[in-house]
C-alpha atoms as a PDB file:
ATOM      1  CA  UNK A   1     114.002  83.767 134.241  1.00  0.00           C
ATOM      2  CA  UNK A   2     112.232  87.212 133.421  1.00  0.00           C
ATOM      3  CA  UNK A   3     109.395  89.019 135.360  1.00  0.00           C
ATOM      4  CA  UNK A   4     107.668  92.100 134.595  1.00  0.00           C
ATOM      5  CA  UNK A   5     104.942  93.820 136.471  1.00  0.00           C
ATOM      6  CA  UNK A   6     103.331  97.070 135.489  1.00  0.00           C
ATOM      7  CA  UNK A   7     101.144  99.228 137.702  1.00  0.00           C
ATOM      8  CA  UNK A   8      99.712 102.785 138.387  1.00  0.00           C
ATOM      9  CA  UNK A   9      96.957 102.741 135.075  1.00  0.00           C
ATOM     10  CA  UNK A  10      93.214 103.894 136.011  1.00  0.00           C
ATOM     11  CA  UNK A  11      90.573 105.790 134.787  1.00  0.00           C
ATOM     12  CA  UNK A  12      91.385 109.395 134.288  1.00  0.00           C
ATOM     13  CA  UNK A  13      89.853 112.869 132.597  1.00  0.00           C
ATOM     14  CA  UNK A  14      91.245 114.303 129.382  1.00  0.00           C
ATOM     15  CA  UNK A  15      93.743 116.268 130.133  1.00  0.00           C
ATOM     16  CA  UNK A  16      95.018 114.762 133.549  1.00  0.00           C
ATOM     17  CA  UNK A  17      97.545 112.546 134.540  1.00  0.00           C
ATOM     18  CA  UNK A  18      98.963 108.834 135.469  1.00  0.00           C
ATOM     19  CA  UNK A  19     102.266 107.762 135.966  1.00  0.00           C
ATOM     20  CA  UNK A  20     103.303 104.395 135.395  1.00  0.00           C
ATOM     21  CA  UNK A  21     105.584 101.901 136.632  1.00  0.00           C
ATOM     22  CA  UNK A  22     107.372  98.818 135.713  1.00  0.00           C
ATOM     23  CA  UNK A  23     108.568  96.329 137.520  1.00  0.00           C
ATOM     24  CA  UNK A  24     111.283  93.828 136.121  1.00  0.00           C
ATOM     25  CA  UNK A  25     114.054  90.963 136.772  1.00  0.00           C
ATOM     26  CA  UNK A  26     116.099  88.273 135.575  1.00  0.00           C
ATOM     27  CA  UNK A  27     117.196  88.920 132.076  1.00  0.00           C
ATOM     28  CA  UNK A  28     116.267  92.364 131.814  1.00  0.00           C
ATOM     29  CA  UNK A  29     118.233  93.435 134.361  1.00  0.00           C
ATOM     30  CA  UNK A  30     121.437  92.802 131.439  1.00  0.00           C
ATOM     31  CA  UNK A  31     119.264  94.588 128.559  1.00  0.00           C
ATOM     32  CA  UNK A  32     119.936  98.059 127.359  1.00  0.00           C
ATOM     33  CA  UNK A  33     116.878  99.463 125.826  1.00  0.00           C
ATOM     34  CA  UNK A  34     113.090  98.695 128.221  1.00  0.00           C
ATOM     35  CA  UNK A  35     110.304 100.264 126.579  1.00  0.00           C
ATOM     36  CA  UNK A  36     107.023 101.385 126.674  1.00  0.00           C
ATOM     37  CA  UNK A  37     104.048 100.064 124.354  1.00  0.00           C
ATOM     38  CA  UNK A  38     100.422 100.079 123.927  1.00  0.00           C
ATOM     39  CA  UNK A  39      97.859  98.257 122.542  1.00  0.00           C
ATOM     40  CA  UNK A  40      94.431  99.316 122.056  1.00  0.00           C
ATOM     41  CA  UNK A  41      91.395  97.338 121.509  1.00  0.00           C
ATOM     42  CA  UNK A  42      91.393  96.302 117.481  1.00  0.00           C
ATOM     43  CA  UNK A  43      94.857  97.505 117.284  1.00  0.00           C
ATOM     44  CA  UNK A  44      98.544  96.436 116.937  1.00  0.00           C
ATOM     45  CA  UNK A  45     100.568  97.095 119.885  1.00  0.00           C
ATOM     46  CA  UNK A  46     102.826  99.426 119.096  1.00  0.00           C
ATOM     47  CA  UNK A  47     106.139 101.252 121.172  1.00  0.00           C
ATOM     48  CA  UNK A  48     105.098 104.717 122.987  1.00  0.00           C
ATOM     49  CA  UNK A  49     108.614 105.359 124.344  1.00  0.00           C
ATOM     50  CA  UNK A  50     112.327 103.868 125.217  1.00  0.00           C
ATOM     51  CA  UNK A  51     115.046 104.356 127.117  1.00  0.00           C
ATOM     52  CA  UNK A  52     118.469 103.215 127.456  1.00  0.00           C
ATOM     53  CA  UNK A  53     120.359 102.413 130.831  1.00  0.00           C
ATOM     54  CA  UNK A  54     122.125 105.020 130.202  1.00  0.00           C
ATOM     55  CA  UNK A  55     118.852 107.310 130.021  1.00  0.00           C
ATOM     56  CA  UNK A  56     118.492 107.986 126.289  1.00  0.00           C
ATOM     57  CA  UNK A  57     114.993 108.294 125.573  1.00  0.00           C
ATOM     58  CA  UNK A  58     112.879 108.364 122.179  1.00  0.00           C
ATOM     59  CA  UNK A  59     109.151 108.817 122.180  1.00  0.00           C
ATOM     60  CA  UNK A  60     106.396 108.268 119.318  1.00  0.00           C
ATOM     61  CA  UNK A  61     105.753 111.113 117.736  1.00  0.00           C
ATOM     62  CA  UNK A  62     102.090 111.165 119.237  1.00  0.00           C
ATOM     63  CA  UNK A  63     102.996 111.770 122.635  1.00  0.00           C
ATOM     64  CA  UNK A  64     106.395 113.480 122.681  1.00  0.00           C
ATOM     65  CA  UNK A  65     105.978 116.836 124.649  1.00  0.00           C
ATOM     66  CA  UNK A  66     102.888 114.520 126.841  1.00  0.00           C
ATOM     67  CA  UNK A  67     105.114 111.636 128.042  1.00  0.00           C
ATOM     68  CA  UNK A  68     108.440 111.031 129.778  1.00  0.00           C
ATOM     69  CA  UNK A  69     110.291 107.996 130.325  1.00  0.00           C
ATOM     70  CA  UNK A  70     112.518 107.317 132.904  1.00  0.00           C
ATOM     71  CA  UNK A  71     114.087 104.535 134.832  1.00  0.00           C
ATOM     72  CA  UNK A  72     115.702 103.839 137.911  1.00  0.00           C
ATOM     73  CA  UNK A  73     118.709 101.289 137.161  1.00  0.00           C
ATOM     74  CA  UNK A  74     118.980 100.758 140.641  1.00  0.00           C
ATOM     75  CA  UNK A  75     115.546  99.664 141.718  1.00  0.00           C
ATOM     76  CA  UNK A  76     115.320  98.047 138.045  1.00  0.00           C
ATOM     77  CA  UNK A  77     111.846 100.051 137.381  1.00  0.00           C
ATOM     78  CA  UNK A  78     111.094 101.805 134.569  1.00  0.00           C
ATOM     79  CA  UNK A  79     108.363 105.052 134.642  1.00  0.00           C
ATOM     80  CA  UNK A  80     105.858 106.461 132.047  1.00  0.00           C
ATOM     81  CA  UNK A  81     104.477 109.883 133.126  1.00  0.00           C
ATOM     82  CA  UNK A  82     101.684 110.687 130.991  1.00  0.00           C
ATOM     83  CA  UNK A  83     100.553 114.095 130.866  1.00  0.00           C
ATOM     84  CA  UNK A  84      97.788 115.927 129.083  1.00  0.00           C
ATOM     85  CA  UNK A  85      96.138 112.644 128.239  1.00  0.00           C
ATOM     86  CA  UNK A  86      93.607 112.305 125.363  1.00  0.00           C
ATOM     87  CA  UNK A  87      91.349 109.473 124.672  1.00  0.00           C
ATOM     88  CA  UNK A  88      92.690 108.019 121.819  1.00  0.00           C
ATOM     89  CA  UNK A  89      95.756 107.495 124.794  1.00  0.00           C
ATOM     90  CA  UNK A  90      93.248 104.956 126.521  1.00  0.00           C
ATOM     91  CA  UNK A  91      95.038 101.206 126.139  1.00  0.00           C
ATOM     92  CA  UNK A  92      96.356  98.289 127.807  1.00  0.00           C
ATOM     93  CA  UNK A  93      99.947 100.035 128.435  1.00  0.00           C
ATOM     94  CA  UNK A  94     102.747  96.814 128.719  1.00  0.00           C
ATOM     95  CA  UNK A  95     106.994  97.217 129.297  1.00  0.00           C
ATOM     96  CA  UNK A  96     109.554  94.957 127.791  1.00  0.00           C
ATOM     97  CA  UNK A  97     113.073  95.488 126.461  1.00  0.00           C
ATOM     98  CA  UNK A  98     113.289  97.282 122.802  1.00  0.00           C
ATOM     99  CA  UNK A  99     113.546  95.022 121.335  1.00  0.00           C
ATOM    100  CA  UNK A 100     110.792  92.449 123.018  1.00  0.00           C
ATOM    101  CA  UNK A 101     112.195  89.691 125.125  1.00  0.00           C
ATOM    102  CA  UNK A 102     111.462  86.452 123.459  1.00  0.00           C
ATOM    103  CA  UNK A 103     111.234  83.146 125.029  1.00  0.00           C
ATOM    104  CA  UNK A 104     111.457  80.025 123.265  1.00  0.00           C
ATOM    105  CA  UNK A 105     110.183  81.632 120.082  1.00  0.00           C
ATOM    106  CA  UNK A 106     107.434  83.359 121.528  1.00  0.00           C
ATOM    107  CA  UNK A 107     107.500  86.929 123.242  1.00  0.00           C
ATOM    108  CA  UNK A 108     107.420  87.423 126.562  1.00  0.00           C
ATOM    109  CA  UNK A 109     104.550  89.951 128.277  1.00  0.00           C
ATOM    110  CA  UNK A 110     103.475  91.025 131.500  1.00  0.00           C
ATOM    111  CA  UNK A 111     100.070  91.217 132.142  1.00  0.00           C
ATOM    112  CA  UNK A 112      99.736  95.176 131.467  1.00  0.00           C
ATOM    113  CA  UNK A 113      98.096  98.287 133.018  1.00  0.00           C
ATOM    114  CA  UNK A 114      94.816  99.258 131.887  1.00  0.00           C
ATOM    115  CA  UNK A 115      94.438 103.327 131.142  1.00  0.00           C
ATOM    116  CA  UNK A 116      91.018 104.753 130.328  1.00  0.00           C
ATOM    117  CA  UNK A 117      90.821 108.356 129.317  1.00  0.00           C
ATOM    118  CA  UNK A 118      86.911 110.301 128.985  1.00  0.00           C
ATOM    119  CA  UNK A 119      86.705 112.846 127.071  1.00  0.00           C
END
């Protein structure tokens, strides 16, 4: 079984802050890479950030020097502080393993954090 449940989105000013959080069990607890990802309205949902249990982290090139990505292996919950946001950062912000857990052919989603950004 897998569970994932992100939290900690809201509305927020340009330039502020959130910091998000992510939940998960069953099989991810035996993945390597949990990720970050975000899908806006109209648009593909694409990965913001990774990192590896053993902390290795890569970030999109549009938030790198915004964004960190951490995780705490022993609470299995992963963490996206956002910093500096912009509105083009506003999106339904989801975690999964890099790559995305699939279940019987079809991937596997939580039901996301909502982050809204005004300019």
């Amino acid at each position: 079984q897998v569970h994932l449940v992100e939290s900690g989105g809201g509305l927020v000013q340009a330039g502020g802050s959130l910091r998000l959080s992510c939940a998960f069990s069953g099989t991810f607890l035996i993945t390597d890479a949990m990720a970050w990802y975000r899908q806006a309205p109209g648009k593909q949902r694409d990965v913001v950030a990774s990192v590896t249990r053993s902390g290795s982290t890569n970030y999109a090139d549009h938030v790198k020097d915004r964004f960190t990505i951490s995780r705490d292996n022993a609470k299995n919950t992963m963490y996206l502080q956002m910093n500096s946001l912009r509105p083009e950062d506003a999106a339904v912000y989801y975690c999964n393993s890099l790559p995305r857990m699939m279940i019987n052919g079809a991937a596997y989603w939580g039901q996301g954090t909502q982050v809204s950004v005004s300019s």
